[in-house]
Protein backbone atom coordinates (compact mmCIF):
# COMPACT_ATOMS: atom_id res chain seq x y z
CA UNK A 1 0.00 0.00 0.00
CA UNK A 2 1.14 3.70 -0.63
CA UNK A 3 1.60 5.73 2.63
CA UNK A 4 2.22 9.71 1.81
CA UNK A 5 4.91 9.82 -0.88
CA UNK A 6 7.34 6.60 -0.20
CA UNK A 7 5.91 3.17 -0.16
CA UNK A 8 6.86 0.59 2.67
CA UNK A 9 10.89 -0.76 2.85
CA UNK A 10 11.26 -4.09 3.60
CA UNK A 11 13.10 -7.03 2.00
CA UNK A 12 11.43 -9.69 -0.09
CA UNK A 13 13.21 -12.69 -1.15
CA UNK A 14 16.64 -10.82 -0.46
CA UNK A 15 15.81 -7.59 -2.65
CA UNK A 16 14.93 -4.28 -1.29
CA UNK A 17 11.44 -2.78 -2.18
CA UNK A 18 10.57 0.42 -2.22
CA UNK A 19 9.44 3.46 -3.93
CA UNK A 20 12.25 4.62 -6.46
CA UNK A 21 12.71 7.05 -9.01
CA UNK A 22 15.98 7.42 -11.27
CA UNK A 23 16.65 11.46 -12.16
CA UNK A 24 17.24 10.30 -15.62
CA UNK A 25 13.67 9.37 -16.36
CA UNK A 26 12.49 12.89 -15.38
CA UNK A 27 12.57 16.19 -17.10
CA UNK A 28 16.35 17.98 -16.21
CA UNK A 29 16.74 21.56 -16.79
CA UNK A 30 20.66 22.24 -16.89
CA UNK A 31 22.46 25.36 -16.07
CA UNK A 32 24.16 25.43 -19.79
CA UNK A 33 20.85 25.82 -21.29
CA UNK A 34 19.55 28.74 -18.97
CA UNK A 35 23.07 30.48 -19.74
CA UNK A 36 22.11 30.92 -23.18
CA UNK A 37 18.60 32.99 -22.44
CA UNK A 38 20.84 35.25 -20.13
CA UNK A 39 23.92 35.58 -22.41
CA UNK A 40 21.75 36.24 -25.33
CA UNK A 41 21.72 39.92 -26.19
CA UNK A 42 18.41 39.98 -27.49
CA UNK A 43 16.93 39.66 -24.17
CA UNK A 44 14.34 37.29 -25.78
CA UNK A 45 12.61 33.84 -24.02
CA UNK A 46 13.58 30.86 -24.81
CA UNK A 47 11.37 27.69 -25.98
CA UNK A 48 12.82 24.32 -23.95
CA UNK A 49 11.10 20.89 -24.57
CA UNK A 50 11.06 17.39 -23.64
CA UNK A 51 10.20 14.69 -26.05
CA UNK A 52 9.54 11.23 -25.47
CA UNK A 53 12.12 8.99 -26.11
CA UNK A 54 9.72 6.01 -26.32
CA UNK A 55 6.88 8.15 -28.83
CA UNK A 56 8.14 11.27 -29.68
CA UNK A 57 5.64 13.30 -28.17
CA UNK A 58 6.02 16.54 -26.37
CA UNK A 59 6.32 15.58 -22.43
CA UNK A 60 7.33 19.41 -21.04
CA UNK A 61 7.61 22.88 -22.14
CA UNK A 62 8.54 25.44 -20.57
CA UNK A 63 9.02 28.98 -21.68
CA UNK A 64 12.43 30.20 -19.80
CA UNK A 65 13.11 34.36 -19.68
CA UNK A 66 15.34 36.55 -18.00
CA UNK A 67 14.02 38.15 -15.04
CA UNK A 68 14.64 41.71 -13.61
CA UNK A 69 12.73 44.25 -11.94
CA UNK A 70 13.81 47.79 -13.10
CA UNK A 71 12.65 51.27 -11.21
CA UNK A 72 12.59 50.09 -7.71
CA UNK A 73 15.00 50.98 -5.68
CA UNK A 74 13.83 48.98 -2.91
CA UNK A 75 14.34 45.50 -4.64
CA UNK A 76 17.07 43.33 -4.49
CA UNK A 77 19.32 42.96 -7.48
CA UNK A 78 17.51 40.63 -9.96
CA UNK A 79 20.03 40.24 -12.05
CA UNK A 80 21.02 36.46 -12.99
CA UNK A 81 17.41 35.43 -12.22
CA UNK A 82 15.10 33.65 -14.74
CA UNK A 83 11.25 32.56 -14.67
CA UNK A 84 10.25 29.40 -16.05
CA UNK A 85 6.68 29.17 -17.04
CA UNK A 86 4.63 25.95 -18.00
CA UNK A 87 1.54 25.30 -20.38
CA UNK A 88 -0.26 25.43 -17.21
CA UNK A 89 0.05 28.87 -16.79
CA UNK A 90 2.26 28.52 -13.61
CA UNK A 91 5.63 30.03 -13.00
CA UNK A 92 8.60 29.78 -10.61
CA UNK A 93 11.36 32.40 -10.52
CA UNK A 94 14.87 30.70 -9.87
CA UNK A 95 18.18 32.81 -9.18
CA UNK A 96 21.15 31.91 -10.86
CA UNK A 97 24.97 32.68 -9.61
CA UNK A 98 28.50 32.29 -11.26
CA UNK A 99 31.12 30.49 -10.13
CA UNK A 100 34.95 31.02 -10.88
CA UNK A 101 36.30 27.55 -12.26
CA UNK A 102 39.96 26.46 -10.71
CA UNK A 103 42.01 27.77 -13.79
CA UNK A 104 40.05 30.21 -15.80
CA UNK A 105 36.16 31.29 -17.13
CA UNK A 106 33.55 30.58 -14.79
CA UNK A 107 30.24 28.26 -14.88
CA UNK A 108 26.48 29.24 -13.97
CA UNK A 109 24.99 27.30 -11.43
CA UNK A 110 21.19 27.29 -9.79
CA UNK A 111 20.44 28.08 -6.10
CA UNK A 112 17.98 25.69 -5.58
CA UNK A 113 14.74 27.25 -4.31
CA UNK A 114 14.24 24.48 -1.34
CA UNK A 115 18.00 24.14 -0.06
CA UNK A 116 19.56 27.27 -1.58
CA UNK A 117 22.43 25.05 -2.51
CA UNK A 118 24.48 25.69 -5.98
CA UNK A 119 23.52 23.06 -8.56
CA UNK A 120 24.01 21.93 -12.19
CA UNK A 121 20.49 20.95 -13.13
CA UNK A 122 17.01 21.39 -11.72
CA UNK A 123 14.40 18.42 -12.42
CA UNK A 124 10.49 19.05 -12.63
CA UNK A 125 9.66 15.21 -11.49
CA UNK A 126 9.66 13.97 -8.15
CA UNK A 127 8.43 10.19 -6.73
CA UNK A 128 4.63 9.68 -7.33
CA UNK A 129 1.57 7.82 -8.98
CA UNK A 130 0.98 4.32 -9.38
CA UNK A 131 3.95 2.22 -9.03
CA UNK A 132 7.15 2.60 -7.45
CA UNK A 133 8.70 3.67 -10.27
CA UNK A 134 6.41 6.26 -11.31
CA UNK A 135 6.93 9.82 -11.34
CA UNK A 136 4.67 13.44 -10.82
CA UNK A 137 5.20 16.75 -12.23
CA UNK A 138 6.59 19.26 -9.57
CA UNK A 139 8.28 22.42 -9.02
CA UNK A 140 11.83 22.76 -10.41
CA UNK A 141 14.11 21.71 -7.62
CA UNK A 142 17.68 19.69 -7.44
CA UNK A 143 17.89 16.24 -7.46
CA UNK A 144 18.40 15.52 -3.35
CA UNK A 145 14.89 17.83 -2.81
CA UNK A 146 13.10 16.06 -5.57
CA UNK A 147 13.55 12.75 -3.90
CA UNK A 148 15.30 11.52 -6.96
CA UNK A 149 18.37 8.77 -7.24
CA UNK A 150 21.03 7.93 -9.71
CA UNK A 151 20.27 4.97 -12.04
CA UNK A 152 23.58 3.46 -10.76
CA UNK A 153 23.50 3.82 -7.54
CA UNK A 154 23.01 1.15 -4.98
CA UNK A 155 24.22 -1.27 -7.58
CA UNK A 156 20.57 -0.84 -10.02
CA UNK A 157 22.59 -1.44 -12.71
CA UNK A 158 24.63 -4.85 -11.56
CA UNK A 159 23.15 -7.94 -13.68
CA UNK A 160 23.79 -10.99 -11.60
CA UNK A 161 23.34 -14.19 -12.83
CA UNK A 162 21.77 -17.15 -10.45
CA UNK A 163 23.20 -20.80 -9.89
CA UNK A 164 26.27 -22.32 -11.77
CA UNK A 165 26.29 -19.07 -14.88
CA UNK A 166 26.50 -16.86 -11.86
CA UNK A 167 29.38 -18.38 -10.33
CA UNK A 168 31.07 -18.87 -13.53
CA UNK A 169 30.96 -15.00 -14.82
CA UNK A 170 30.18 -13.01 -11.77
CA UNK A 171 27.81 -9.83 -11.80
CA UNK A 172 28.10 -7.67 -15.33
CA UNK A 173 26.96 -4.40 -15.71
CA UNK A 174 24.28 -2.42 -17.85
CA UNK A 175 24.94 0.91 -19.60
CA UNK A 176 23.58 3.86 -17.43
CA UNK A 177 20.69 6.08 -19.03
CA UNK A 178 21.42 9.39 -20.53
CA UNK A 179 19.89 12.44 -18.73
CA UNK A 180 16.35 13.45 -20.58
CA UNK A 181 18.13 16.88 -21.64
CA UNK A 182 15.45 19.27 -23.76
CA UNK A 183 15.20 20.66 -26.87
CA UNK A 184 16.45 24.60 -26.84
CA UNK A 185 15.06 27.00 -29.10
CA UNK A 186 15.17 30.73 -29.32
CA UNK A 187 11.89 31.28 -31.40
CA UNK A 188 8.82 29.21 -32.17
CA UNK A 189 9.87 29.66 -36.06
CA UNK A 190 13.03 27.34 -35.29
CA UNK A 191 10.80 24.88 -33.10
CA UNK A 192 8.24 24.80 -35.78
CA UNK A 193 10.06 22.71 -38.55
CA UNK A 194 10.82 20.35 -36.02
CA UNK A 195 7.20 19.25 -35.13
CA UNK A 196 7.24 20.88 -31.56
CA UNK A 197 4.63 23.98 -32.29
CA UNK A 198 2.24 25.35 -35.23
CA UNK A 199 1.61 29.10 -35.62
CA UNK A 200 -2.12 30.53 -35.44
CA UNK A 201 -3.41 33.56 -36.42
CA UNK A 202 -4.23 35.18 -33.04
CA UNK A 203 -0.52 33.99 -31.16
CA UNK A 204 3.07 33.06 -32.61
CA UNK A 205 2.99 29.59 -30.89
CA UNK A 206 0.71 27.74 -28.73
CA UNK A 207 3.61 26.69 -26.59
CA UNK A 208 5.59 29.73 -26.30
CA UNK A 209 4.87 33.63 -26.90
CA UNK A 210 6.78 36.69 -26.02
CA UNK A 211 4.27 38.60 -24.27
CA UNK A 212 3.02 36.84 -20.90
CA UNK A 213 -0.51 36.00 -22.42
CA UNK A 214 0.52 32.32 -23.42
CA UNK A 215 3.10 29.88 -22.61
């Protein structure tokens, strides 16, 4: 039975059971991608999307903008923030900082709005649903917040063999699962030959516009 968010841990025949979910089977958002939309000059949102690597369909989108609030003096520097906004209409402003690498240039990092700690990628899926594997949409957080694991760790990945074949060749190994990185594109015209959107009449996309009327 499911109690809260995690289900029961116990062992069953020798193997652990309980909820888990990898952070390669959910949405990532990495720093490198936000870095564009604030290095670009134009100032202009940027179009990110997640496709299905089983279908092809369109899993996430998310519209992803600078952020800054000019003409009062009694906020606190904006700059190096960004709001991400969903086709649901709902939007989360995350601050960004740079960091000096050992020998030269410098990398942008999150501050993750739950533990304020620097990160490298955000995910928008925690542990939830059905089975133990399943996951739920959520706010953009780092991986330790979201509840999320490795695919290798705790030894997921070993393939052991049973009886005499086991003894014989031991425990192999099975190649870890890329990250589900997203699509990045700087207009709905360059998304738009690549299936993601169609134009209409009355908006520029129906996943991404650059007023604050549509997503």
């Amino acid at each position: 039975m499911v109690s809260g968010r995690t289900y029961p841990r116990y062992r069953c025949g020798g193997r652990f059971y309980g909820r888990r979910v990898n952070c390669e089977q959910v949405p990532i958002l990495p720093a490198w991608a936000v870095s564009r939309v604030l290095d670009d000059p134009r100032r202009i949102p940027y179009l990110l999307v997640w496709r299905s690597r089983f279908d092809g369909t369109v899993q996430e989108a998310v519209r992803v903008a600078s952020y800054s609030e000019q003409g009062n003096p009694f906020v606190l520097d904006w700059t190096g923030w960004i709001e991400i906004k969903r086709t649901d209409q709902t939007r989360i402003f995350i601050r960004t900082i740079l960091r000096a690498l050992p020998r030269s240039g410098n990398v942008r990092l999150f501050v993750c709005p739950d533990c304020t700690i620097p990160r490298r990628a955000l995910y928008g899926g925690e542990p939830g649903g059905r089975f133990t594997t399943s996951a739920q949409r959520c706010s953009w957080r780092c991986r330790v917040c979201a509840g999320l694991r490795y695919a290798s760790e705790g030894g997921a990945l070993l393939i052991r063999c049973r009886g005499r074949l086991g003894r014989m060749f031991g425990a192999a190994h099975s190649d870890r699962p890329e990250s589900w990185y997203p699509y990045v594109f700087s207009s709905p015209a360059d998304a738009a030959p690549a299936g993601f959107c169609t134009f209409r009449e009355e908006s520029r996309s129906p996943a991404m516009n650059r007023s604050d009327d549509s997503c």
